[in-house]
C-alpha atoms as a PDB file:
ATOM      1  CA  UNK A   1      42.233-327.859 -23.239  1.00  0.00           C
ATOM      2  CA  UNK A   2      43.618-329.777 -20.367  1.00  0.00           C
ATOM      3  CA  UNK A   3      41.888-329.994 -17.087  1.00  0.00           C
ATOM      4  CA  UNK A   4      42.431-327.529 -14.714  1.00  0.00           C
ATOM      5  CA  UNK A   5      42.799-329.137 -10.748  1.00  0.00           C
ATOM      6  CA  UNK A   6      40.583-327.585  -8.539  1.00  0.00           C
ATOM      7  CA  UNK A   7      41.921-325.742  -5.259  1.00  0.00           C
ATOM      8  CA  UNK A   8      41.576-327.276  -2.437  1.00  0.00           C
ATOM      9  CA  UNK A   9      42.541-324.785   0.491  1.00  0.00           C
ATOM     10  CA  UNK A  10      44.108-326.107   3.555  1.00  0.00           C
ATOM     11  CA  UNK A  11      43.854-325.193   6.905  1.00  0.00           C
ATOM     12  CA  UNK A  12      44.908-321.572   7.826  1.00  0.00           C
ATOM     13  CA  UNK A  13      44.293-320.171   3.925  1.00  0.00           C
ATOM     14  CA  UNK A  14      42.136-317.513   3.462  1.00  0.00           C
ATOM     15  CA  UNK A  15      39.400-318.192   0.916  1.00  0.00           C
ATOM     16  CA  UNK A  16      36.157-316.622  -0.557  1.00  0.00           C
ATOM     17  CA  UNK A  17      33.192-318.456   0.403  1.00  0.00           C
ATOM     18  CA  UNK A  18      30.524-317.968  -2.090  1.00  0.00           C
ATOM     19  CA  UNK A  19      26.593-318.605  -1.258  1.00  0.00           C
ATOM     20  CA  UNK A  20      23.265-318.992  -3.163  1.00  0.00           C
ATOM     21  CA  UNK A  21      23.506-315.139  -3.610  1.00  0.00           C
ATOM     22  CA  UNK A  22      26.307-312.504  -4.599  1.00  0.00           C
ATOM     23  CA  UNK A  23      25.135-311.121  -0.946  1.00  0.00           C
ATOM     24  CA  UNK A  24      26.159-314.299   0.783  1.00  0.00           C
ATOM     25  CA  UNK A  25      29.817-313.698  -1.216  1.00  0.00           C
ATOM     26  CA  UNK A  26      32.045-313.114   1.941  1.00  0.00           C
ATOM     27  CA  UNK A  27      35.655-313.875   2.767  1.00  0.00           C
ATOM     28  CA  UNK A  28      36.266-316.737   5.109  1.00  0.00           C
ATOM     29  CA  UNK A  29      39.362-318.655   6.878  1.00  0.00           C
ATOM     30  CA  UNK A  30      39.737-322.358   6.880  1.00  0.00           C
ATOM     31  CA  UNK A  31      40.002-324.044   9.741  1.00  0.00           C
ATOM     32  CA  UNK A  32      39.584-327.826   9.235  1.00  0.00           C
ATOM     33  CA  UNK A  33      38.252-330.431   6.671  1.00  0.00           C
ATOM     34  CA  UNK A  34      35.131-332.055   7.884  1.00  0.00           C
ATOM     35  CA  UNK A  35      32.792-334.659   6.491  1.00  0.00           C
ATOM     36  CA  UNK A  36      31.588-335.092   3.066  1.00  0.00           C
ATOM     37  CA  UNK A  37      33.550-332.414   0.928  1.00  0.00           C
ATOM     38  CA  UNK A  38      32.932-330.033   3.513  1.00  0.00           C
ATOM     39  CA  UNK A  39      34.998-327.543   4.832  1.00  0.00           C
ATOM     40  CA  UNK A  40      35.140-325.610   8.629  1.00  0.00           C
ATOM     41  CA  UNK A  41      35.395-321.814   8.464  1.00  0.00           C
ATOM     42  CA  UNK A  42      35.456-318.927  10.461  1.00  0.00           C
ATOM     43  CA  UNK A  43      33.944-315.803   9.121  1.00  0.00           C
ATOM     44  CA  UNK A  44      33.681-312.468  10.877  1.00  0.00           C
ATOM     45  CA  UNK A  45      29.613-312.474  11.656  1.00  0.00           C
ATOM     46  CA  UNK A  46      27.169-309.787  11.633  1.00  0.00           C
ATOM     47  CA  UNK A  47      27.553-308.068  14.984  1.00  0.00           C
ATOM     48  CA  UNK A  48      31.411-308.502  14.381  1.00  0.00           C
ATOM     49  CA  UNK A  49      31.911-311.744  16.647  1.00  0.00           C
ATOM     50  CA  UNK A  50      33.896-314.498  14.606  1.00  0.00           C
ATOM     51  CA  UNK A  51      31.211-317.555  13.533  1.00  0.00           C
ATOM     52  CA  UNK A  52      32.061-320.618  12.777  1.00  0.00           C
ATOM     53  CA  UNK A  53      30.401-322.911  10.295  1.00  0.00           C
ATOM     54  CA  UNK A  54      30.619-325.811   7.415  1.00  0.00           C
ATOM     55  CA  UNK A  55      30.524-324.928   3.776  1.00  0.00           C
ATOM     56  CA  UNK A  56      30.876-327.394   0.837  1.00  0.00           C
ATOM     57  CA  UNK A  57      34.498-327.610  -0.801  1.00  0.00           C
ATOM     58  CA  UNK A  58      33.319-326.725  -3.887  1.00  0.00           C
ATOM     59  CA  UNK A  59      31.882-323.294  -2.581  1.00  0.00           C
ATOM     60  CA  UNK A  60      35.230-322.060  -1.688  1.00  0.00           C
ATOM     61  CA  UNK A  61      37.638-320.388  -4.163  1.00  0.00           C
ATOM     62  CA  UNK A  62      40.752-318.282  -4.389  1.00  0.00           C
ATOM     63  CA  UNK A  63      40.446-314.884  -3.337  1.00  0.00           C
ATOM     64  CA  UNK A  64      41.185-312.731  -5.454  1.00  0.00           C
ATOM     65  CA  UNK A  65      44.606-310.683  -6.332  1.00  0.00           C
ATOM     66  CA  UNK A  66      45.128-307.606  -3.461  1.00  0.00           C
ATOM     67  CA  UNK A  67      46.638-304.414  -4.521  1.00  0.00           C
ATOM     68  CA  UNK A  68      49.540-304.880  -2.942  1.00  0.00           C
ATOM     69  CA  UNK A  69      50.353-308.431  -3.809  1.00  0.00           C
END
């Protein structure tokens, strides 16, 4: 089975950030590459003011398919 390349989002993609928990699962935006394998993103927060933060690369996937795509 040949090895699959792992996505790396860039800048402006819109990605699904997923913590320790299915609760931390939440749907992000990049905004930079940082240090270490680490990526900037902006998430919508809990009293609905945009957040910023660092997540490791390897936290980050694809979003999945919409209904209209």
């Amino acid at each position: 089975m040949p090895h699959m390349p792992k996505w790396i989002p860039a800048p402006g993609a819109i990605a699904t950030y997923l913590g320790r928990t299915r609760a931390n699962t939440r749907t992000v935006r990049v905004l930079a590459e940082a240090v270490a394998g680490r990526m900037v993103v902006e998430a919508v927060g809990k009293k609905g003011v945009n957040v910023r933060f660092t997540v490791k690369r390897e936290n980050l996937a694809r979003p999945q398919p919409d209904l209209f795509d």
